[in-house]
C-alpha atoms as a PDB file:
ATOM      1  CA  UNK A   1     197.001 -34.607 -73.857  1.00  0.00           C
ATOM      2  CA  UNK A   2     198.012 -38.273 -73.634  1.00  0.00           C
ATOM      3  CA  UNK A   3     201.502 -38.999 -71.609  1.00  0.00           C
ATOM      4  CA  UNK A   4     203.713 -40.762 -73.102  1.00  0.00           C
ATOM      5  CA  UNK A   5     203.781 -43.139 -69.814  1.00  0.00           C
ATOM      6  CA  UNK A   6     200.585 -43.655 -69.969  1.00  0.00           C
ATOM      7  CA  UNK A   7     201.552 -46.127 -73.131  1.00  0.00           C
ATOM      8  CA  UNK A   8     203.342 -48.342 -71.012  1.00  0.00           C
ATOM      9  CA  UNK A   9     201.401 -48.306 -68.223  1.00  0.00           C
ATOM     10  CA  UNK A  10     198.106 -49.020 -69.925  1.00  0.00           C
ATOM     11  CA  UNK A  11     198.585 -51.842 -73.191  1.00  0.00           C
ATOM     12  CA  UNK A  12     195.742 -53.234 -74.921  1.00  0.00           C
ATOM     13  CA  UNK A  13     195.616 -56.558 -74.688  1.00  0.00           C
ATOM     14  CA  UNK A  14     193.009 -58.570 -76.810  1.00  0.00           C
ATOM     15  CA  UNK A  15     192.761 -61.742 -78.789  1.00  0.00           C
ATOM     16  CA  UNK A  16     192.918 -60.165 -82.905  1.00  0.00           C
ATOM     17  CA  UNK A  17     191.925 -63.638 -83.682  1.00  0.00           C
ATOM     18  CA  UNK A  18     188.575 -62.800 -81.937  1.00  0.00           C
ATOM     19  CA  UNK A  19     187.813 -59.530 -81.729  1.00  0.00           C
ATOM     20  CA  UNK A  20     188.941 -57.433 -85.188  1.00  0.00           C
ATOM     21  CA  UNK A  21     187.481 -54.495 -84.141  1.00  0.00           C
ATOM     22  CA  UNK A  22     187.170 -52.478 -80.660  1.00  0.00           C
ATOM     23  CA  UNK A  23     191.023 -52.423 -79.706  1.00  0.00           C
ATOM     24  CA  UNK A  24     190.626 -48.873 -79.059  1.00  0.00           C
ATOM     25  CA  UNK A  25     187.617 -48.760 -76.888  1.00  0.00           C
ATOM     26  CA  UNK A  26     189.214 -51.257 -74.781  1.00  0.00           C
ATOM     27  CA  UNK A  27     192.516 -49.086 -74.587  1.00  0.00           C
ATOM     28  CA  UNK A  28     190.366 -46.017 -73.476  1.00  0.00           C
ATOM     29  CA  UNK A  29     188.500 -48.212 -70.980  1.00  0.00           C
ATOM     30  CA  UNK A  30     191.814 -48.965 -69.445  1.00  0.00           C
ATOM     31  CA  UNK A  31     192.784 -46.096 -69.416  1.00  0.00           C
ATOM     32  CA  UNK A  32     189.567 -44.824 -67.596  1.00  0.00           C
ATOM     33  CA  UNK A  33     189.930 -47.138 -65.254  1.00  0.00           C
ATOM     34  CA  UNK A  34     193.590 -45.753 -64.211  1.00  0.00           C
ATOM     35  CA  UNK A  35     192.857 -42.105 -64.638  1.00  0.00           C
ATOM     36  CA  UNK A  36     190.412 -39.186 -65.121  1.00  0.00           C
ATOM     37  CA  UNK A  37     188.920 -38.745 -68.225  1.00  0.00           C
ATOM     38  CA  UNK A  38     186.622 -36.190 -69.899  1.00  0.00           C
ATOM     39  CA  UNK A  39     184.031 -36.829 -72.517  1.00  0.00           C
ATOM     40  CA  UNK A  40     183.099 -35.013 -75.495  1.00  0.00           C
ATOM     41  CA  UNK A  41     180.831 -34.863 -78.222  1.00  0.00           C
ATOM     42  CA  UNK A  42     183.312 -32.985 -80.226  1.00  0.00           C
ATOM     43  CA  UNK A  43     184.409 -34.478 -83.258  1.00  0.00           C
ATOM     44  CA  UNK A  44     188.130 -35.087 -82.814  1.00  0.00           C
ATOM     45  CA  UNK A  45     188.573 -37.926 -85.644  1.00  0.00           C
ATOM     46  CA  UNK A  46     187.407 -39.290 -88.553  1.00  0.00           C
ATOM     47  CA  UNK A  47     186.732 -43.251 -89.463  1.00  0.00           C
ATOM     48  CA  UNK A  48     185.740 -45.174 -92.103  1.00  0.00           C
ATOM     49  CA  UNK A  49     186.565 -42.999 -94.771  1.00  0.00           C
ATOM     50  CA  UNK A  50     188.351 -45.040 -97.754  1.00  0.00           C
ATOM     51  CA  UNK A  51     191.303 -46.089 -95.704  1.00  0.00           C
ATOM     52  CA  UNK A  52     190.752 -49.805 -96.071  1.00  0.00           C
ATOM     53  CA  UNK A  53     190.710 -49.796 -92.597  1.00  0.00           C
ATOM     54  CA  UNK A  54     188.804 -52.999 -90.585  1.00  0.00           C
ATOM     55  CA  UNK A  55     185.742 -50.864 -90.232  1.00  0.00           C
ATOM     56  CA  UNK A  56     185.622 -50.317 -94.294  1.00  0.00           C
ATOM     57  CA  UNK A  57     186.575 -53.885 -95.190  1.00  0.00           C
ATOM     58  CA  UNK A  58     183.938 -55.691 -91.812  1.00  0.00           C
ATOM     59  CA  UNK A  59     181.189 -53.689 -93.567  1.00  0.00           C
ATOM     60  CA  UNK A  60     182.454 -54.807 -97.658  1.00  0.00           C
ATOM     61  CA  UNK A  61     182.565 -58.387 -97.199  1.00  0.00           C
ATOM     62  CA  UNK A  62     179.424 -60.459 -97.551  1.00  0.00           C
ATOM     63  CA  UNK A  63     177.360 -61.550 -93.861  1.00  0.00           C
ATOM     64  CA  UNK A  64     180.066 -59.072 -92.081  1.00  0.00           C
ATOM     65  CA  UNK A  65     176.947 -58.106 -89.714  1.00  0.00           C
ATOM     66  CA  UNK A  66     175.440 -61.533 -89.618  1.00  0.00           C
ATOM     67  CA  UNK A  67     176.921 -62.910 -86.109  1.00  0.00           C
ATOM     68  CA  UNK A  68     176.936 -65.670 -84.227  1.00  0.00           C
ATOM     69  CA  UNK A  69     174.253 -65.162 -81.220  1.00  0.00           C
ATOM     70  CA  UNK A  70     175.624 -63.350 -78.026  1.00  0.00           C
ATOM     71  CA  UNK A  71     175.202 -65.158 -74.905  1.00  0.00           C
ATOM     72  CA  UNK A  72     177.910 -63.749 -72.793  1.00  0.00           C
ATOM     73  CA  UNK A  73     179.001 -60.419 -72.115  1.00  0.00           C
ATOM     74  CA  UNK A  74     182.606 -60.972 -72.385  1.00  0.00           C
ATOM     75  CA  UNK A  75     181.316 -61.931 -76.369  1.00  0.00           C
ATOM     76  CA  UNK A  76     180.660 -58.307 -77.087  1.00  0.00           C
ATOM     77  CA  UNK A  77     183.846 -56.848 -77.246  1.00  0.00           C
ATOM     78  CA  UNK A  78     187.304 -56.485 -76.260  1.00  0.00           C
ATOM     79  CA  UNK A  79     186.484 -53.646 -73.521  1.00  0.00           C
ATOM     80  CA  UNK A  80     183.307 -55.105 -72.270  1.00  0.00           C
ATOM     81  CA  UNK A  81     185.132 -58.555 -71.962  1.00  0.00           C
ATOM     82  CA  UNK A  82     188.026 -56.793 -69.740  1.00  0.00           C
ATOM     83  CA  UNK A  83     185.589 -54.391 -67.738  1.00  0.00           C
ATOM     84  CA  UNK A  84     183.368 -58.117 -66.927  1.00  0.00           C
ATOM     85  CA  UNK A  85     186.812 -59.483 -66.039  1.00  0.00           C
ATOM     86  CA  UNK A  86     187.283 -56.704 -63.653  1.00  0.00           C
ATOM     87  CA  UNK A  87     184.349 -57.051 -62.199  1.00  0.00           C
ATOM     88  CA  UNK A  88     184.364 -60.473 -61.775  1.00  0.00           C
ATOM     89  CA  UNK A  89     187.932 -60.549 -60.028  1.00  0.00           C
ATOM     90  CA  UNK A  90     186.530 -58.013 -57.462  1.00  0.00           C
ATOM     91  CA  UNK A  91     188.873 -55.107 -58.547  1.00  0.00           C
ATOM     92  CA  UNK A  92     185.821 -52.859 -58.630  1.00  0.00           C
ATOM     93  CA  UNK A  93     184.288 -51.630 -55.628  1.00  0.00           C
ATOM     94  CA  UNK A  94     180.578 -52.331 -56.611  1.00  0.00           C
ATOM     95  CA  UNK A  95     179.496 -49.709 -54.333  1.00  0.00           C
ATOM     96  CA  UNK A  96     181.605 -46.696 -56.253  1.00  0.00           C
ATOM     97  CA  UNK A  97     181.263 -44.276 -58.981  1.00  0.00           C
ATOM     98  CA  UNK A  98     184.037 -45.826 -61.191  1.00  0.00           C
ATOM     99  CA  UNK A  99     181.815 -49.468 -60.549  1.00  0.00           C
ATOM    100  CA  UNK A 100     178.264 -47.425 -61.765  1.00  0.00           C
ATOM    101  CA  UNK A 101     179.716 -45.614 -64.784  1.00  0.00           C
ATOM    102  CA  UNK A 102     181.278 -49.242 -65.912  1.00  0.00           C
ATOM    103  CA  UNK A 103     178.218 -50.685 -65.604  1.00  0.00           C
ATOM    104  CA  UNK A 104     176.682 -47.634 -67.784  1.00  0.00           C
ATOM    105  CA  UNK A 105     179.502 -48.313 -70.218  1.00  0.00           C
ATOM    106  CA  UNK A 106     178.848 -51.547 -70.415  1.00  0.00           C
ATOM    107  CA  UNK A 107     175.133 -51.255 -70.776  1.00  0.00           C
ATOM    108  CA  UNK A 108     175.260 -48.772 -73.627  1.00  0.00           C
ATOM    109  CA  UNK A 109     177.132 -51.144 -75.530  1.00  0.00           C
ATOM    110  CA  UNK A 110     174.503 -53.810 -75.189  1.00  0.00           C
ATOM    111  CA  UNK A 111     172.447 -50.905 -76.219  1.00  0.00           C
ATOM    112  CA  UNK A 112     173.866 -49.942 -79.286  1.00  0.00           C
ATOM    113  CA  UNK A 113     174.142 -54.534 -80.154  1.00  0.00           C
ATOM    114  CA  UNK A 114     170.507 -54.429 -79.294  1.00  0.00           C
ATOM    115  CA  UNK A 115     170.308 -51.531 -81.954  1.00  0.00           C
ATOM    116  CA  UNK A 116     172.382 -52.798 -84.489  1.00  0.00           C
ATOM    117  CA  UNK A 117     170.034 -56.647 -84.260  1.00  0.00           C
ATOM    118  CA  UNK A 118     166.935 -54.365 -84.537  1.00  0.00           C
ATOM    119  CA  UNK A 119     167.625 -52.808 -87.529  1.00  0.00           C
ATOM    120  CA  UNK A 120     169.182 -55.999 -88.839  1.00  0.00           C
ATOM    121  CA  UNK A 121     166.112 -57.798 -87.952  1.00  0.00           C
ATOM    122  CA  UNK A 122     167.657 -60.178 -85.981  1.00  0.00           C
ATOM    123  CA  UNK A 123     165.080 -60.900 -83.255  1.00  0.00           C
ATOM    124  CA  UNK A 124     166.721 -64.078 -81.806  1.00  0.00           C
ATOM    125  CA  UNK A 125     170.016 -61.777 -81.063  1.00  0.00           C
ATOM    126  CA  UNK A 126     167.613 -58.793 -79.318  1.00  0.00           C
ATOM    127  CA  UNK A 127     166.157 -61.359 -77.088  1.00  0.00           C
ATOM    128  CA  UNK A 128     169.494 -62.888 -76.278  1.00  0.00           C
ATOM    129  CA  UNK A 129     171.192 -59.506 -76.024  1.00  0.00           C
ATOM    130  CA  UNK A 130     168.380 -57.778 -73.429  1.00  0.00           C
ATOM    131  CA  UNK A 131     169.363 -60.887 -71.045  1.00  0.00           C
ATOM    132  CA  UNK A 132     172.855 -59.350 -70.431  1.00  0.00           C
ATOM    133  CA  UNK A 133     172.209 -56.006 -69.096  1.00  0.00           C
ATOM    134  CA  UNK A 134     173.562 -55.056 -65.703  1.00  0.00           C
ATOM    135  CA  UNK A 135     171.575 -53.442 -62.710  1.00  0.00           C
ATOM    136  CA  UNK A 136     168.352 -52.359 -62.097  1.00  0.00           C
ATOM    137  CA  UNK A 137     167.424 -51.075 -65.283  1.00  0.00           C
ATOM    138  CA  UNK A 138     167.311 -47.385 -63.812  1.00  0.00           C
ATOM    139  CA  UNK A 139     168.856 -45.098 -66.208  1.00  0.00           C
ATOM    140  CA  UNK A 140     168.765 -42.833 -68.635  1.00  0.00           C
ATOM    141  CA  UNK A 141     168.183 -45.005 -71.745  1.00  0.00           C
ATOM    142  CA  UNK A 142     166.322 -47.997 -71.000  1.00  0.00           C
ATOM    143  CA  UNK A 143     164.205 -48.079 -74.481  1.00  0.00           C
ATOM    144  CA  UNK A 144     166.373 -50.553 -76.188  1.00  0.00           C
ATOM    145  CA  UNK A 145     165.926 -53.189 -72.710  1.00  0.00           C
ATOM    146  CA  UNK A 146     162.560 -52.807 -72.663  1.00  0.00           C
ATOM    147  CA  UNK A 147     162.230 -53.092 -76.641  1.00  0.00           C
ATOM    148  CA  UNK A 148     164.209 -56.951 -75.621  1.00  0.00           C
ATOM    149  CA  UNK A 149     161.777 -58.116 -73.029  1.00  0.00           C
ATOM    150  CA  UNK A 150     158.809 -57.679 -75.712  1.00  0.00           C
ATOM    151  CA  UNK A 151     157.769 -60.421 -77.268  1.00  0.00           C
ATOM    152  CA  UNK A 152     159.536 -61.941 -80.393  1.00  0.00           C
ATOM    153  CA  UNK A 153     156.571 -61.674 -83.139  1.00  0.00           C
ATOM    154  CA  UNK A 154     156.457 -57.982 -81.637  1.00  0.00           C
ATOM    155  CA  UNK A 155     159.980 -57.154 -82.144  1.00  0.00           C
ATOM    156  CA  UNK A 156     159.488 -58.340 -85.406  1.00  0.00           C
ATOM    157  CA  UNK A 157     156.279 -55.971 -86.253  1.00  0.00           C
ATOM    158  CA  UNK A 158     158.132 -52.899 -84.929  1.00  0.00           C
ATOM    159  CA  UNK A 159     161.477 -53.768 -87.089  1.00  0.00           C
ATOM    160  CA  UNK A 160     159.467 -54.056 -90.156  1.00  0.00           C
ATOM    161  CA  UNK A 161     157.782 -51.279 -89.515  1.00  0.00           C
ATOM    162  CA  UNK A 162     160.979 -49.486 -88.848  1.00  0.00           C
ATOM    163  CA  UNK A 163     162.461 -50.777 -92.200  1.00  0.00           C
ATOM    164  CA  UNK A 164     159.051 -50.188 -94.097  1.00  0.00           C
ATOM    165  CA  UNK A 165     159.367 -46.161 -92.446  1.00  0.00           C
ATOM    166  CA  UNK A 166     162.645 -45.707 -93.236  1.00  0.00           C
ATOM    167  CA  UNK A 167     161.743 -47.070 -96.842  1.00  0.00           C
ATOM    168  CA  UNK A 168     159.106 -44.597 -97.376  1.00  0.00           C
ATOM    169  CA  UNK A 169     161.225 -41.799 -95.899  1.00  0.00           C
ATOM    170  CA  UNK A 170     164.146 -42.359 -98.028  1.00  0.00           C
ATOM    171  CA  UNK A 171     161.213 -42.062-101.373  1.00  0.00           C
ATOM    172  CA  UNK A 172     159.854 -38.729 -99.771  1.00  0.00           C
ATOM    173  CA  UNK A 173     163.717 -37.191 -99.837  1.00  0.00           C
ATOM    174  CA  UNK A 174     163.770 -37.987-103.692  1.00  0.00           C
END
């Protein structure tokens, strides 16, 4: 249960002209950082689902996926941008648990941009986007970094023959 305190202590602050979506990631990353929090894989809401929300309307409108290459983390969204900041300002003790699951957080979110360029075919953005990853590379999911530090025509042969698979599968369901 959220505490009503816990509104004014921790405010999302991002730039709407920027970033349209992630608000509330970087809310519960705040709120992380402040408190104890438990994760589930319980489904607890519901999005995109006819509401004309900004996930509904990003994903209507024509080139909403087509992006501008990421060269910075801070570029990636509203809680990654404030987690860097903290970083950078030396509010996290690098040596820490809260420091190492930040740095997971902030991985998996390259993870899931790396993802999301693969599938979009967008091999100039995977390369860009594997440069950006904090840390050793130790980890539990470290198949989208090393899919990055392939070569380009490779990345390019696997993500055709990703969409040319998923092609064929979806004709096999019919």
């Amino acid at each position: 249960m959220v505490n009503n305190v816990l509104f004014t202590v921790v405010i999302p602050l991002y730039n709407k002209e920027k970033y349209r979506m992630g608000c509330n990631l970087e809310f519960w990353a705040r709120v992380a950082l402040k408190y104890p929090v438990a994760v589930s894989d319980r489904r607890t809401s519901v999005y995109f689902s006819g509401t004309g929300g900004v996930m509904e309307t990003e994903s209507a409108s024509t080139g909403a996926w087509r992006r501008p290459i990421i060269s910075e983390l801070s570029q990636l969204s509203p809680s990654v941008r404030m987690l860097v900041e903290r970083i950078n300002n030396g509010e996290l003790d690098d040596s820490g648990p809260v420091y190492q699951s930040v740095v997971k957080y902030i991985n998996s979110r390259i993870d899931g941009a790396v993802r999301g360029a693969f599938v979009r075919r967008d091999v100039p953005s995977v390369k860009a986007l594997g440069q950006l990853y904090l840390g050793d590379g130790q980890g539990e999911r470290r198949g989208w970094r090393h899919m990055s530090l392939l070569p380009a025509p490779a990345i390019n042969v696997l993500s055709g023959f990703r969409q040319v698979a998923k092609h064929a599968y979806s004709q096999l369901k019919r």
